[in-house]
Each structure stands twice: as C-alpha cells, then as structure tokens.
PDBML (XML) file of the C-alpha atoms, coordinates in Angstrom:
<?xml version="1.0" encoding="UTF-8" ?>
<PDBx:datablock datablockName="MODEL"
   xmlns:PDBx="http://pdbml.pdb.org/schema/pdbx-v50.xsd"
   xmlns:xsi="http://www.w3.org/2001/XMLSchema-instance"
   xsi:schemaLocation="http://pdbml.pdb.org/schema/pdbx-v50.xsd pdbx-v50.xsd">
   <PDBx:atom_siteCategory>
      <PDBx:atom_site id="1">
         <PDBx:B_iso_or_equiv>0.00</PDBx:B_iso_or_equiv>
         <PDBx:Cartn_x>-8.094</PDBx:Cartn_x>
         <PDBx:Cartn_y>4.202</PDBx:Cartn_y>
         <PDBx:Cartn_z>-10.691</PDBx:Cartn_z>
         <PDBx:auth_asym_id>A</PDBx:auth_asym_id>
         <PDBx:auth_atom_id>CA</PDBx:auth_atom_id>
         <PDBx:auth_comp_id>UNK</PDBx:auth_comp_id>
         <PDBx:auth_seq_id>1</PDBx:auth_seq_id>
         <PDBx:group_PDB>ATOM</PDBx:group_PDB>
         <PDBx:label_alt_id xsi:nil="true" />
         <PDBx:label_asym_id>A</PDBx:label_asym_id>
         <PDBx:label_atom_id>CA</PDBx:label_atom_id>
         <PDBx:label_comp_id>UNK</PDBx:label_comp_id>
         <PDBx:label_entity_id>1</PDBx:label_entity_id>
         <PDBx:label_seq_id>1</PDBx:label_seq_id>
         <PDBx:occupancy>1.00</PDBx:occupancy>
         <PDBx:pdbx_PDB_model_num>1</PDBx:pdbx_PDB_model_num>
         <PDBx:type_symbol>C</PDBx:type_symbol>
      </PDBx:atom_site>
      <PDBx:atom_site id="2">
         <PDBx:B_iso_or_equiv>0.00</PDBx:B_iso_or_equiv>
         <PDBx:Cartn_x>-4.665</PDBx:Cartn_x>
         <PDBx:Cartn_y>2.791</PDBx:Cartn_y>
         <PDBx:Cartn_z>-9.612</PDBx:Cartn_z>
         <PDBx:auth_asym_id>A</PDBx:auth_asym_id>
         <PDBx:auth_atom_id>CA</PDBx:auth_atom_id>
         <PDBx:auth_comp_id>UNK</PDBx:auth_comp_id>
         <PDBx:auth_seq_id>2</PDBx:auth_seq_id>
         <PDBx:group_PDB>ATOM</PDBx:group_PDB>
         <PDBx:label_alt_id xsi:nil="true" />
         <PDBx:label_asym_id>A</PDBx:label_asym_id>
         <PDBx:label_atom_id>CA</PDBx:label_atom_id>
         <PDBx:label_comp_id>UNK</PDBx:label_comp_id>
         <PDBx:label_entity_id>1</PDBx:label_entity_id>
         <PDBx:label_seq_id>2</PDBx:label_seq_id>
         <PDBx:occupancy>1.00</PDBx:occupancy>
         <PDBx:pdbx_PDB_model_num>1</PDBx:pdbx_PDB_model_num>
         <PDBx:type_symbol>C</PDBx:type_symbol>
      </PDBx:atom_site>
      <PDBx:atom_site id="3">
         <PDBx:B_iso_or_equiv>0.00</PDBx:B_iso_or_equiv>
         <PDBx:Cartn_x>-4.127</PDBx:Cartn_x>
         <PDBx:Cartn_y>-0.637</PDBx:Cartn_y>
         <PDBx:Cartn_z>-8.801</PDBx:Cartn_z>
         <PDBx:auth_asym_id>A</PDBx:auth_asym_id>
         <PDBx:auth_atom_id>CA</PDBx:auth_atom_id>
         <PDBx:auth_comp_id>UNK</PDBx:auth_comp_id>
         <PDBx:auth_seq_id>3</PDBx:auth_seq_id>
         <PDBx:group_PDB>ATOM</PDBx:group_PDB>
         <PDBx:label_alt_id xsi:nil="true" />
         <PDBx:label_asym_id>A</PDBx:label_asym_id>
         <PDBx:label_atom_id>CA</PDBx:label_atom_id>
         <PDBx:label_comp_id>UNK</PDBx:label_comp_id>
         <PDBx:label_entity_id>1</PDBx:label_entity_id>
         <PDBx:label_seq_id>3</PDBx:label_seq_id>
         <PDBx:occupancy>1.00</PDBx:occupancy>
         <PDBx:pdbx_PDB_model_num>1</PDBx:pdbx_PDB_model_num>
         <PDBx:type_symbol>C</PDBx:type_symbol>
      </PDBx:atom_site>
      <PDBx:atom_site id="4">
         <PDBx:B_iso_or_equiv>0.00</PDBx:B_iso_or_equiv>
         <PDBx:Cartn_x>-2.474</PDBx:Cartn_x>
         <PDBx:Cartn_y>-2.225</PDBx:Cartn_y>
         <PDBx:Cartn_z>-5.585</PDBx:Cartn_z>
         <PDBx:auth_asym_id>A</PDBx:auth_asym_id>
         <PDBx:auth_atom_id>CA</PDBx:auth_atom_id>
         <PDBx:auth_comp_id>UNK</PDBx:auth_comp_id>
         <PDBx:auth_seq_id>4</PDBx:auth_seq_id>
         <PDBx:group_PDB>ATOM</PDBx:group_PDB>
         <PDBx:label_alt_id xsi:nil="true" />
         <PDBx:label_asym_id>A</PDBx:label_asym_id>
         <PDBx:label_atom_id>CA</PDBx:label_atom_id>
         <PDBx:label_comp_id>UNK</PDBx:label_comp_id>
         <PDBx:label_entity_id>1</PDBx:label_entity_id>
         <PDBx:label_seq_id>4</PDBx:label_seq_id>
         <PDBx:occupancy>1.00</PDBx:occupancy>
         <PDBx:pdbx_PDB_model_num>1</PDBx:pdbx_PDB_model_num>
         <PDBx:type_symbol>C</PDBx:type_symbol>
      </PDBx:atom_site>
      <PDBx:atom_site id="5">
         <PDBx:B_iso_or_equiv>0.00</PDBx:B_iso_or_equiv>
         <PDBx:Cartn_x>-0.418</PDBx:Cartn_x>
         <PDBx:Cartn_y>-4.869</PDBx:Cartn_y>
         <PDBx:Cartn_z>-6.956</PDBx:Cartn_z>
         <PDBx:auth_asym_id>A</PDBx:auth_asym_id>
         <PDBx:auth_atom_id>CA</PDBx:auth_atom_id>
         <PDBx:auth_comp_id>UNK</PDBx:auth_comp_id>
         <PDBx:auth_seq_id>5</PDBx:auth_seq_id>
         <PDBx:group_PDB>ATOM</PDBx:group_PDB>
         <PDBx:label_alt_id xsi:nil="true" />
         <PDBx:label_asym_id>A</PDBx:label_asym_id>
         <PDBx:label_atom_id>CA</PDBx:label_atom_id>
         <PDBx:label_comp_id>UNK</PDBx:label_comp_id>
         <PDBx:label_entity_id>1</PDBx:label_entity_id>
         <PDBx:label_seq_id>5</PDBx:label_seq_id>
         <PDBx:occupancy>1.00</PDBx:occupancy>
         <PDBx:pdbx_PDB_model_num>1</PDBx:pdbx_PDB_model_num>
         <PDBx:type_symbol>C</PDBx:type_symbol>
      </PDBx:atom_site>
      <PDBx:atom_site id="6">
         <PDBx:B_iso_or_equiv>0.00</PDBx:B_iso_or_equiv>
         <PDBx:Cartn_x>1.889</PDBx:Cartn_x>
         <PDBx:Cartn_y>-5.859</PDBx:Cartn_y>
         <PDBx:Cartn_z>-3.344</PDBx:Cartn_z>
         <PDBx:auth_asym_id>A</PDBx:auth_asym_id>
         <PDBx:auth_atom_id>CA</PDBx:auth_atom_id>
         <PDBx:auth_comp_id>UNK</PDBx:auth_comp_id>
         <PDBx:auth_seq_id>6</PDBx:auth_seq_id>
         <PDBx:group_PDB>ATOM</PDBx:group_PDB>
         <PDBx:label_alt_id xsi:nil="true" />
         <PDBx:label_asym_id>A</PDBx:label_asym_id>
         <PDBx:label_atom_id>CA</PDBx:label_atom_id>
         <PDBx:label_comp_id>UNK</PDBx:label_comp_id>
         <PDBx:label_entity_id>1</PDBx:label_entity_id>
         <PDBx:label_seq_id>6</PDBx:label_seq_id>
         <PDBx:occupancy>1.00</PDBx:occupancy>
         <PDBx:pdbx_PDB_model_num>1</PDBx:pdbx_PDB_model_num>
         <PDBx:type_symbol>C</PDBx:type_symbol>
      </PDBx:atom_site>
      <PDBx:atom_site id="7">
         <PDBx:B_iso_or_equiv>0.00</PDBx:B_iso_or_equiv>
         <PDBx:Cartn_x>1.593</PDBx:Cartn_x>
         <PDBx:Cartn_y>-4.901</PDBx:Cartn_y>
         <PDBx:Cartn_z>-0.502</PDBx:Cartn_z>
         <PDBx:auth_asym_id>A</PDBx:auth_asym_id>
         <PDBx:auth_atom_id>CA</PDBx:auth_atom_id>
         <PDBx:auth_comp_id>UNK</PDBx:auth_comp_id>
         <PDBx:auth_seq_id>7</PDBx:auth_seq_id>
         <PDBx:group_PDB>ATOM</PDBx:group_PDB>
         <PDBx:label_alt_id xsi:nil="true" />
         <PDBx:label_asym_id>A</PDBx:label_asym_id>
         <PDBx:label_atom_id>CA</PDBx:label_atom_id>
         <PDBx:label_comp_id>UNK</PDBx:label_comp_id>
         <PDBx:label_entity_id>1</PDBx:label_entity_id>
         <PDBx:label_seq_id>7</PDBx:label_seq_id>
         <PDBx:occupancy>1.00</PDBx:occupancy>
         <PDBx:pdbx_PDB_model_num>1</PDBx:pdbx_PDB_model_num>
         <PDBx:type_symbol>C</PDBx:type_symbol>
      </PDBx:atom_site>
      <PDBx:atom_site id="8">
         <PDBx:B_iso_or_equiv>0.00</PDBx:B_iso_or_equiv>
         <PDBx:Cartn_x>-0.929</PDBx:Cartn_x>
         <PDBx:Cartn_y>-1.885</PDBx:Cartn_y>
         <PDBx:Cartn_z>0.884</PDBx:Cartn_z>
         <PDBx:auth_asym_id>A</PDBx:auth_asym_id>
         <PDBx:auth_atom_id>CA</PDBx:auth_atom_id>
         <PDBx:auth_comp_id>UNK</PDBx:auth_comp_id>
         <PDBx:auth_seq_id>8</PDBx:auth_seq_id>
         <PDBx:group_PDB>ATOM</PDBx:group_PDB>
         <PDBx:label_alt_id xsi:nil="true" />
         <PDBx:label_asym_id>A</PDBx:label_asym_id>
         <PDBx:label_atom_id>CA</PDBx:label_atom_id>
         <PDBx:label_comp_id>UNK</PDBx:label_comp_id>
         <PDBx:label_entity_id>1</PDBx:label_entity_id>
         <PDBx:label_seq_id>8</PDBx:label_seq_id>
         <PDBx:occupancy>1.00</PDBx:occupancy>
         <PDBx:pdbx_PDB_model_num>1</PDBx:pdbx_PDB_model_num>
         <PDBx:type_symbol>C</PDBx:type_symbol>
      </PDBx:atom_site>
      <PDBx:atom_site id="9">
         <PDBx:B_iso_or_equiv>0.00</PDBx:B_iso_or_equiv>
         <PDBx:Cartn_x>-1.400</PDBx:Cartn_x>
         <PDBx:Cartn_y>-2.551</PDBx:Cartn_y>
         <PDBx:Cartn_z>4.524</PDBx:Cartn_z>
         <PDBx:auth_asym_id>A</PDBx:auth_asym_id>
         <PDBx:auth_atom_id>CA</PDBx:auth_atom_id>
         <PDBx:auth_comp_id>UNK</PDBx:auth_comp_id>
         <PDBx:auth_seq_id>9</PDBx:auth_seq_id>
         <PDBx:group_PDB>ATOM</PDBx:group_PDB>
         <PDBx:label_alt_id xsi:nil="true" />
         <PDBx:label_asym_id>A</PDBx:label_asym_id>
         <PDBx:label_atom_id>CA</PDBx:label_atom_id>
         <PDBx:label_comp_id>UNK</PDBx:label_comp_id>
         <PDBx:label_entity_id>1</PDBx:label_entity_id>
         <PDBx:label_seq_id>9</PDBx:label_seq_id>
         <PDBx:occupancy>1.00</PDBx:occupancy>
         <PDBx:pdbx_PDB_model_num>1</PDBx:pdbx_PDB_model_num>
         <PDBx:type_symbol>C</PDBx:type_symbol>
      </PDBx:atom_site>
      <PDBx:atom_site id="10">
         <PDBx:B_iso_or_equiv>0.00</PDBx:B_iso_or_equiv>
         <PDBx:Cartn_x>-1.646</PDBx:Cartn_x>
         <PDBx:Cartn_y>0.599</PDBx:Cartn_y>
         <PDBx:Cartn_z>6.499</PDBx:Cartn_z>
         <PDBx:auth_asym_id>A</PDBx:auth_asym_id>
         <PDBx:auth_atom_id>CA</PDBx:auth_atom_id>
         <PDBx:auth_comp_id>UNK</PDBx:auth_comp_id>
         <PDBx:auth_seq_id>10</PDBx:auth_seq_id>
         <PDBx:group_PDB>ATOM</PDBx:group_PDB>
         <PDBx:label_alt_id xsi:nil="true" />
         <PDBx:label_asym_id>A</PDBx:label_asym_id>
         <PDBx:label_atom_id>CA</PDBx:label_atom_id>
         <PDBx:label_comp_id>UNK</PDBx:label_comp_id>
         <PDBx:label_entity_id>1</PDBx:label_entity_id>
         <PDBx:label_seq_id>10</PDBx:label_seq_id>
         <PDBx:occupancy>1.00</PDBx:occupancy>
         <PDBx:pdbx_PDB_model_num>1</PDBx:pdbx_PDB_model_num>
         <PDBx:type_symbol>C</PDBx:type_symbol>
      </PDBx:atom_site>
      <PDBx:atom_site id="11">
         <PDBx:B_iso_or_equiv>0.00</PDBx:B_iso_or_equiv>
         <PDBx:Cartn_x>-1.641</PDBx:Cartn_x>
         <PDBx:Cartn_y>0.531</PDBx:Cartn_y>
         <PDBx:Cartn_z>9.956</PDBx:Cartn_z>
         <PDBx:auth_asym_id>A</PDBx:auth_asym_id>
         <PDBx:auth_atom_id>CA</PDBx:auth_atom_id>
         <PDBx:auth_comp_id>UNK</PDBx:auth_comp_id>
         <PDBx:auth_seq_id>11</PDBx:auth_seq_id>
         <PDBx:group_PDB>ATOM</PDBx:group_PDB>
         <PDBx:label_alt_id xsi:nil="true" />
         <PDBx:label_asym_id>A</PDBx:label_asym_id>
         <PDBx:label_atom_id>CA</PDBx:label_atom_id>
         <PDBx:label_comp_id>UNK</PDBx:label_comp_id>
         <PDBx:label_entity_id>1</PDBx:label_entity_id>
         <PDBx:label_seq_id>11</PDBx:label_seq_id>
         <PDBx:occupancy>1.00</PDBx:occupancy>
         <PDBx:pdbx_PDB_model_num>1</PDBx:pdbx_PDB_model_num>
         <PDBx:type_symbol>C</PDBx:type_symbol>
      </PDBx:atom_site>
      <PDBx:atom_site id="12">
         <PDBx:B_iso_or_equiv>0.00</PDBx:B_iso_or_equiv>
         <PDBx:Cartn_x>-1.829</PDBx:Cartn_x>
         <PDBx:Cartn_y>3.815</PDBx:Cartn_y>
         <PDBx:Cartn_z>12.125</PDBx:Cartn_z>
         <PDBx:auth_asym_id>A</PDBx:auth_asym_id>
         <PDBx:auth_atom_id>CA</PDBx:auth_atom_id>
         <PDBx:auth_comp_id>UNK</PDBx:auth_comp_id>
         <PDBx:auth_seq_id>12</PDBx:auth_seq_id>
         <PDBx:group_PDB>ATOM</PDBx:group_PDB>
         <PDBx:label_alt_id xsi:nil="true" />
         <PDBx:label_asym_id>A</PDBx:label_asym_id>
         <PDBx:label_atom_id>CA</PDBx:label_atom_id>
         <PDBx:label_comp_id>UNK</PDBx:label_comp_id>
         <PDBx:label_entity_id>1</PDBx:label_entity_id>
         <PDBx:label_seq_id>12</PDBx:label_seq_id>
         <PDBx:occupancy>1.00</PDBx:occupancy>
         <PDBx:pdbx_PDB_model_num>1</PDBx:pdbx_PDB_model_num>
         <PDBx:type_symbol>C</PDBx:type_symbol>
      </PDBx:atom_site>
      <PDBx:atom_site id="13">
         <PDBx:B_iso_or_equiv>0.00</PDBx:B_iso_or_equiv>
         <PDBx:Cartn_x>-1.026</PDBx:Cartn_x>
         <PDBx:Cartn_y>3.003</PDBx:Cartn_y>
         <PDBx:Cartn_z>15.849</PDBx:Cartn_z>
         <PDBx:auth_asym_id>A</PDBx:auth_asym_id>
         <PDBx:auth_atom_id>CA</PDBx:auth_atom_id>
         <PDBx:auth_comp_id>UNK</PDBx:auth_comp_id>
         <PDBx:auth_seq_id>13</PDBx:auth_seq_id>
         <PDBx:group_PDB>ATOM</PDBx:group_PDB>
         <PDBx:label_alt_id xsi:nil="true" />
         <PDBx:label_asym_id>A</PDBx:label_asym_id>
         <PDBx:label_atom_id>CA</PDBx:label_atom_id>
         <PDBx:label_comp_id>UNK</PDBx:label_comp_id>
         <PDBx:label_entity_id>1</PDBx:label_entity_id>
         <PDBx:label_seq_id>13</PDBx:label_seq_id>
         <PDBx:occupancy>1.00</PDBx:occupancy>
         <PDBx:pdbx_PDB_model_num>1</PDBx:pdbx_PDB_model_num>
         <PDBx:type_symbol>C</PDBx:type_symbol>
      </PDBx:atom_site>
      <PDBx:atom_site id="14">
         <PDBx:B_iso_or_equiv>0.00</PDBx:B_iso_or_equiv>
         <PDBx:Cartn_x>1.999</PDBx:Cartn_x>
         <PDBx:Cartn_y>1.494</PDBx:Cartn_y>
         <PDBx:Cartn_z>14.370</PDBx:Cartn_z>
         <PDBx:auth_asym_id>A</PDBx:auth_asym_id>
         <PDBx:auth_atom_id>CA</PDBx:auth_atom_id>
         <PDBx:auth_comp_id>UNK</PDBx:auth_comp_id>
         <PDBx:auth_seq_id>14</PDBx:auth_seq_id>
         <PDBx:group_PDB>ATOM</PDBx:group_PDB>
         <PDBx:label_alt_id xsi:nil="true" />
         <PDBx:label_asym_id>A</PDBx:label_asym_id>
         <PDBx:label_atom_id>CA</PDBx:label_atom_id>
         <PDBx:label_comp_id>UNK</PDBx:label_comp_id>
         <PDBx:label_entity_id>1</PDBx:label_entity_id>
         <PDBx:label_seq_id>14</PDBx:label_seq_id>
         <PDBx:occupancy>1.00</PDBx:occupancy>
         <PDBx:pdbx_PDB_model_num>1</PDBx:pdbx_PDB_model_num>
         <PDBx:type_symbol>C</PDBx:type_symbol>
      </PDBx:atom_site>
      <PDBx:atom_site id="15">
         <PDBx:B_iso_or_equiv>0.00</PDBx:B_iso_or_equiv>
         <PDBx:Cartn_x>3.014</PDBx:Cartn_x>
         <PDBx:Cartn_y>3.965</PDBx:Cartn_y>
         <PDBx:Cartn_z>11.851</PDBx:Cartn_z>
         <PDBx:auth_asym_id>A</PDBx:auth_asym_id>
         <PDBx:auth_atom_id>CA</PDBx:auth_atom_id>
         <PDBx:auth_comp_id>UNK</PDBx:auth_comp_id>
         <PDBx:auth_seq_id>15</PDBx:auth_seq_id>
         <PDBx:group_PDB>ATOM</PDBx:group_PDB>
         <PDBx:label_alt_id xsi:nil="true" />
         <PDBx:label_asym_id>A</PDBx:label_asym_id>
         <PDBx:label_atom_id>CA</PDBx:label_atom_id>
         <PDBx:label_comp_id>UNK</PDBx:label_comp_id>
         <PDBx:label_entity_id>1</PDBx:label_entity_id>
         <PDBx:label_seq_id>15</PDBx:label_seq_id>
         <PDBx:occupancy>1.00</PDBx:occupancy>
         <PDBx:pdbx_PDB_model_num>1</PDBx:pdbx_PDB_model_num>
         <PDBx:type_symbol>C</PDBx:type_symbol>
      </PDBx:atom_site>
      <PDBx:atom_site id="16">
         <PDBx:B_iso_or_equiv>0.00</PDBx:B_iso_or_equiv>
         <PDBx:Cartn_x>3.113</PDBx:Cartn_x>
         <PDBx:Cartn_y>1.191</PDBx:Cartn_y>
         <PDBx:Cartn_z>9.219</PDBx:Cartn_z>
         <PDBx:auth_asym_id>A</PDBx:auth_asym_id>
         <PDBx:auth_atom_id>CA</PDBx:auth_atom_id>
         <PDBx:auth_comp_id>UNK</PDBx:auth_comp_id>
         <PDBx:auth_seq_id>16</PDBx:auth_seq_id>
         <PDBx:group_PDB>ATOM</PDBx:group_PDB>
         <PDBx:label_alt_id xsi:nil="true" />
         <PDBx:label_asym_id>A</PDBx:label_asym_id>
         <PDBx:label_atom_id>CA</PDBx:label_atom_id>
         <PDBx:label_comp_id>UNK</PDBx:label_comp_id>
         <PDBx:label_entity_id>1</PDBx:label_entity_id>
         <PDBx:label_seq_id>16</PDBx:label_seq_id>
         <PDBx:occupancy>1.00</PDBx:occupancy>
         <PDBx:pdbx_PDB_model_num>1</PDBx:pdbx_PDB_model_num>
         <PDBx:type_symbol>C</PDBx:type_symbol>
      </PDBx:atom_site>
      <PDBx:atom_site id="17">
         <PDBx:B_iso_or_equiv>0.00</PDBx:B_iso_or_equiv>
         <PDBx:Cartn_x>2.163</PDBx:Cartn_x>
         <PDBx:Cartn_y>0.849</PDBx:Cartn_y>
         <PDBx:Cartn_z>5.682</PDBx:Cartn_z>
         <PDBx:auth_asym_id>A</PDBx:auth_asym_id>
         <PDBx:auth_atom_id>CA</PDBx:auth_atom_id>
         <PDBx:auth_comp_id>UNK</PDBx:auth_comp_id>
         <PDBx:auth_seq_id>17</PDBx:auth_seq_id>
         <PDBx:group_PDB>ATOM</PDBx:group_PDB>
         <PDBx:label_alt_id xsi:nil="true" />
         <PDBx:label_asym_id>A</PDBx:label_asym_id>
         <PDBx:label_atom_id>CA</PDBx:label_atom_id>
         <PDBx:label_comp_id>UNK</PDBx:label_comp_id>
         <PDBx:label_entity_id>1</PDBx:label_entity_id>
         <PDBx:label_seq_id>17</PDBx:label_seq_id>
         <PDBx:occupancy>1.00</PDBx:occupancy>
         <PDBx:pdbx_PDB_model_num>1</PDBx:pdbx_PDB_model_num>
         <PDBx:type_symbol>C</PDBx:type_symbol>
      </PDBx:atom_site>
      <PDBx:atom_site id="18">
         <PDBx:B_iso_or_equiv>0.00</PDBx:B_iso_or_equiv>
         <PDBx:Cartn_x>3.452</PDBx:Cartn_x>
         <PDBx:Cartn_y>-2.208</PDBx:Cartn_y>
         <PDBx:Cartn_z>3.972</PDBx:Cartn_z>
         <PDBx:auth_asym_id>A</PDBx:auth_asym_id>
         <PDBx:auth_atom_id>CA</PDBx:auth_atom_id>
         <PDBx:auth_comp_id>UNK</PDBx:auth_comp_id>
         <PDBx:auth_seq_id>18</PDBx:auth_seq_id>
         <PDBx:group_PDB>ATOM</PDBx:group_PDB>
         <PDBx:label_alt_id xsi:nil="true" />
         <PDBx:label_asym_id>A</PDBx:label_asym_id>
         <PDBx:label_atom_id>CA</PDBx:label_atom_id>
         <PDBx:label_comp_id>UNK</PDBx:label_comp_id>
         <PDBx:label_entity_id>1</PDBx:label_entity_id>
         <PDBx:label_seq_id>18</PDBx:label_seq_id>
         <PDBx:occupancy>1.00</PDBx:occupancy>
         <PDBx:pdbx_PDB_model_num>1</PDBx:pdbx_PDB_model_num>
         <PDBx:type_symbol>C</PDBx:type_symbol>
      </PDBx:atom_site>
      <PDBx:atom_site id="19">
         <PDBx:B_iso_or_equiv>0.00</PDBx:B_iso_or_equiv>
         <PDBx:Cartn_x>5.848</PDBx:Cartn_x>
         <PDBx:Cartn_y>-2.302</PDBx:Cartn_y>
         <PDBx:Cartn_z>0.985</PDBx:Cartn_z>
         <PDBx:auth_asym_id>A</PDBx:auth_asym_id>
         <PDBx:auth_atom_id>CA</PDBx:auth_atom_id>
         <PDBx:auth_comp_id>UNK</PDBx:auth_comp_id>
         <PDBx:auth_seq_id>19</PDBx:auth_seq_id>
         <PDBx:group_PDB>ATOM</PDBx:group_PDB>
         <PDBx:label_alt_id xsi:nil="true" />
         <PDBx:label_asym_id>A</PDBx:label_asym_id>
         <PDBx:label_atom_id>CA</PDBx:label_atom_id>
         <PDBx:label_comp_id>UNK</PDBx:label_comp_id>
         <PDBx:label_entity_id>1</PDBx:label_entity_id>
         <PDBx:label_seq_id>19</PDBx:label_seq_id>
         <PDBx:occupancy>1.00</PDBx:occupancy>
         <PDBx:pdbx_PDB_model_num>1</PDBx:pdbx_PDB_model_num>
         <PDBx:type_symbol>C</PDBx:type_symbol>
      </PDBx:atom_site>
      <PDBx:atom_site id="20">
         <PDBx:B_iso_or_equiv>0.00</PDBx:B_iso_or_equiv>
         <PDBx:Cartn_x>3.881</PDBx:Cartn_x>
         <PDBx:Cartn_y>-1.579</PDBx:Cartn_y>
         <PDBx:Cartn_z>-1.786</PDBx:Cartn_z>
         <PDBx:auth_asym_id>A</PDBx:auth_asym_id>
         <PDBx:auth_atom_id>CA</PDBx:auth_atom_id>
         <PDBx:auth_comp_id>UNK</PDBx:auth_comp_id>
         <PDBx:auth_seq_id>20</PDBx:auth_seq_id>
         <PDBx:group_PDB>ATOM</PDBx:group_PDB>
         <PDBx:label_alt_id xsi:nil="true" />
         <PDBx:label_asym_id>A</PDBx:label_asym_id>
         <PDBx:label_atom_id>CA</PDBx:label_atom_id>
         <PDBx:label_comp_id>UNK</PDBx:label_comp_id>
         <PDBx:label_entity_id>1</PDBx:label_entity_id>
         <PDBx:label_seq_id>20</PDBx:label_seq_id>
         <PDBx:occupancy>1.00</PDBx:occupancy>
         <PDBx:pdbx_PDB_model_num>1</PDBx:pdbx_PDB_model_num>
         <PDBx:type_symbol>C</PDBx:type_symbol>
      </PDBx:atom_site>
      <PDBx:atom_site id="21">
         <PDBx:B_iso_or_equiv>0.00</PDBx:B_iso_or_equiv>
         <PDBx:Cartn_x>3.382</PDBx:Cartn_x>
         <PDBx:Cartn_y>-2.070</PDBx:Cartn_y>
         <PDBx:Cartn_z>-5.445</PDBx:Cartn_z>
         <PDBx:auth_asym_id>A</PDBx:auth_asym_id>
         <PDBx:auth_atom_id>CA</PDBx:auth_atom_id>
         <PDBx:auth_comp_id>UNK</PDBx:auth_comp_id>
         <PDBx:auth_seq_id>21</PDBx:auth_seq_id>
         <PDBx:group_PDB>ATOM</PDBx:group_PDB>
         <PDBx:label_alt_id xsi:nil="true" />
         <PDBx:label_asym_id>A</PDBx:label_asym_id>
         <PDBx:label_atom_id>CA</PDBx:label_atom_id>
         <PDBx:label_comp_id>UNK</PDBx:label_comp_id>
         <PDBx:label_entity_id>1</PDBx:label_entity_id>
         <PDBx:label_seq_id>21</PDBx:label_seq_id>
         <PDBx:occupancy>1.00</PDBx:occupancy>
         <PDBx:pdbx_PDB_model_num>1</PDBx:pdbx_PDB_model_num>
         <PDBx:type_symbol>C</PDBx:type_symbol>
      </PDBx:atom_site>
      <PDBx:atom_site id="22">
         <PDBx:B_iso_or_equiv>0.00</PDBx:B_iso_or_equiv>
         <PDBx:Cartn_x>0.897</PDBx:Cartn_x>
         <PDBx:Cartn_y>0.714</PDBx:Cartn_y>
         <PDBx:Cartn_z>-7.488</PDBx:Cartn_z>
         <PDBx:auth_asym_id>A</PDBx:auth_asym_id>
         <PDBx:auth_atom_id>CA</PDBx:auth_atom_id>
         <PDBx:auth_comp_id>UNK</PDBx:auth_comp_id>
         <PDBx:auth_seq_id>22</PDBx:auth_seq_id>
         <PDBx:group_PDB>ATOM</PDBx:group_PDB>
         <PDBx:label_alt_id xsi:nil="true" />
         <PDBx:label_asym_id>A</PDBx:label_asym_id>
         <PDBx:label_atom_id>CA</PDBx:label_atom_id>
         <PDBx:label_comp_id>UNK</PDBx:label_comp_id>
         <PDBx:label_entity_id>1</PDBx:label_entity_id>
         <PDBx:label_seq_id>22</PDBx:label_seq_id>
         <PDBx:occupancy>1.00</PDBx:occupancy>
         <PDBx:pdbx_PDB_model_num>1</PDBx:pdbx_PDB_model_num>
         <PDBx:type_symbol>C</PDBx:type_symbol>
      </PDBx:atom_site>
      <PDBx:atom_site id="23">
         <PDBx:B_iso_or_equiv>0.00</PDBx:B_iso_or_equiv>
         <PDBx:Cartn_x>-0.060</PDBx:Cartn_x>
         <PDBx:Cartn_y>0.163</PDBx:Cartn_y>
         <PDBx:Cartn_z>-11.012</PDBx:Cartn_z>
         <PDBx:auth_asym_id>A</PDBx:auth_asym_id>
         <PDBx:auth_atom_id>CA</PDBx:auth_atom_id>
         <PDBx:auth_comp_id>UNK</PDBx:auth_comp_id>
         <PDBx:auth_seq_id>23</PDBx:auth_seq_id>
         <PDBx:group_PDB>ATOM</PDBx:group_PDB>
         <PDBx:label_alt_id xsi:nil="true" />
         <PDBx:label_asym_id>A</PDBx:label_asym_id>
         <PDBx:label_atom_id>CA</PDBx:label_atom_id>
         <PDBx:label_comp_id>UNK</PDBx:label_comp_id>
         <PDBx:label_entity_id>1</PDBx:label_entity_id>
         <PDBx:label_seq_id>23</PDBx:label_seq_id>
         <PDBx:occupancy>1.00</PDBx:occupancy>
         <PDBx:pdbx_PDB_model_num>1</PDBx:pdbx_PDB_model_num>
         <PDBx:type_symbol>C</PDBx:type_symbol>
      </PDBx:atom_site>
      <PDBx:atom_site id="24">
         <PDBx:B_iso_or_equiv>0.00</PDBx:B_iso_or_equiv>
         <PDBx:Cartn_x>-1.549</PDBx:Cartn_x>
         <PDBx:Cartn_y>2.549</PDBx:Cartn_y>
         <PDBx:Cartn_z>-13.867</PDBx:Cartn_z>
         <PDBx:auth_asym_id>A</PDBx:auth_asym_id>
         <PDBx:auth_atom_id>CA</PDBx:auth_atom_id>
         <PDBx:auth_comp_id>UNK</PDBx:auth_comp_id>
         <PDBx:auth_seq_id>24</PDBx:auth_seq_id>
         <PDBx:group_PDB>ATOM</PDBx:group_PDB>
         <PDBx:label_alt_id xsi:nil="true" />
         <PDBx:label_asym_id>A</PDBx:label_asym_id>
         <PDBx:label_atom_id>CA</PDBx:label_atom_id>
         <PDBx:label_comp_id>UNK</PDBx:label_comp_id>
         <PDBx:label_entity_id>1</PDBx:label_entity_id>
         <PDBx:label_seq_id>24</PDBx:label_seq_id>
         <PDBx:occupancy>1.00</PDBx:occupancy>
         <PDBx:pdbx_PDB_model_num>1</PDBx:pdbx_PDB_model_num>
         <PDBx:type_symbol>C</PDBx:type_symbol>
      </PDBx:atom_site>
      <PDBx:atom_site id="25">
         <PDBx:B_iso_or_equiv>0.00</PDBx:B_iso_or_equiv>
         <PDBx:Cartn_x>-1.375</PDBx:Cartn_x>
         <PDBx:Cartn_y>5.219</PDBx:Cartn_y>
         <PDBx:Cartn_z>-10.828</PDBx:Cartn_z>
         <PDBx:auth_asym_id>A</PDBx:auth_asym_id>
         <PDBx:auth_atom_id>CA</PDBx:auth_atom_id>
         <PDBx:auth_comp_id>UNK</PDBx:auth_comp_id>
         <PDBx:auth_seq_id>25</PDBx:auth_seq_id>
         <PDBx:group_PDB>ATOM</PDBx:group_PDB>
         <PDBx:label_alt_id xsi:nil="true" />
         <PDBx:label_asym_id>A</PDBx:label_asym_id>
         <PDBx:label_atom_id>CA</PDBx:label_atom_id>
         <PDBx:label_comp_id>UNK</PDBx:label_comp_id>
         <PDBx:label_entity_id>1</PDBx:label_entity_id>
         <PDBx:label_seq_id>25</PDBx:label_seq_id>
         <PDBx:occupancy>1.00</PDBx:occupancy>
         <PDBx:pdbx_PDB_model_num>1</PDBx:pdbx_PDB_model_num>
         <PDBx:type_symbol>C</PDBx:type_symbol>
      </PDBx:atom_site>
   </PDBx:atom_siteCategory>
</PDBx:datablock>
C-alpha cells in the first residue's frame, strides 16, 4: 500500500535504484 512519491527507478545491470521518496509505507 505505500506510495512512490520521487524517484523509484531500479535498474539491475547497473546496480541502480533512483533516490527515492515512500509514503504511508
């Protein structure tokens, strides 16, 4: 039920996940 507020890119062959923002988490 959480909310992605910024941000929430994940990206496996570059071991990246964005800066991210999570509401009512």
């Amino acid at each position: 039920g959480a909310e992605i507020a910024m941000g929430g890119t994940t990206l496996p062959e570059d071991r990246y996940i964005a800066p991210t923002v999570v509401v009512n988490a």
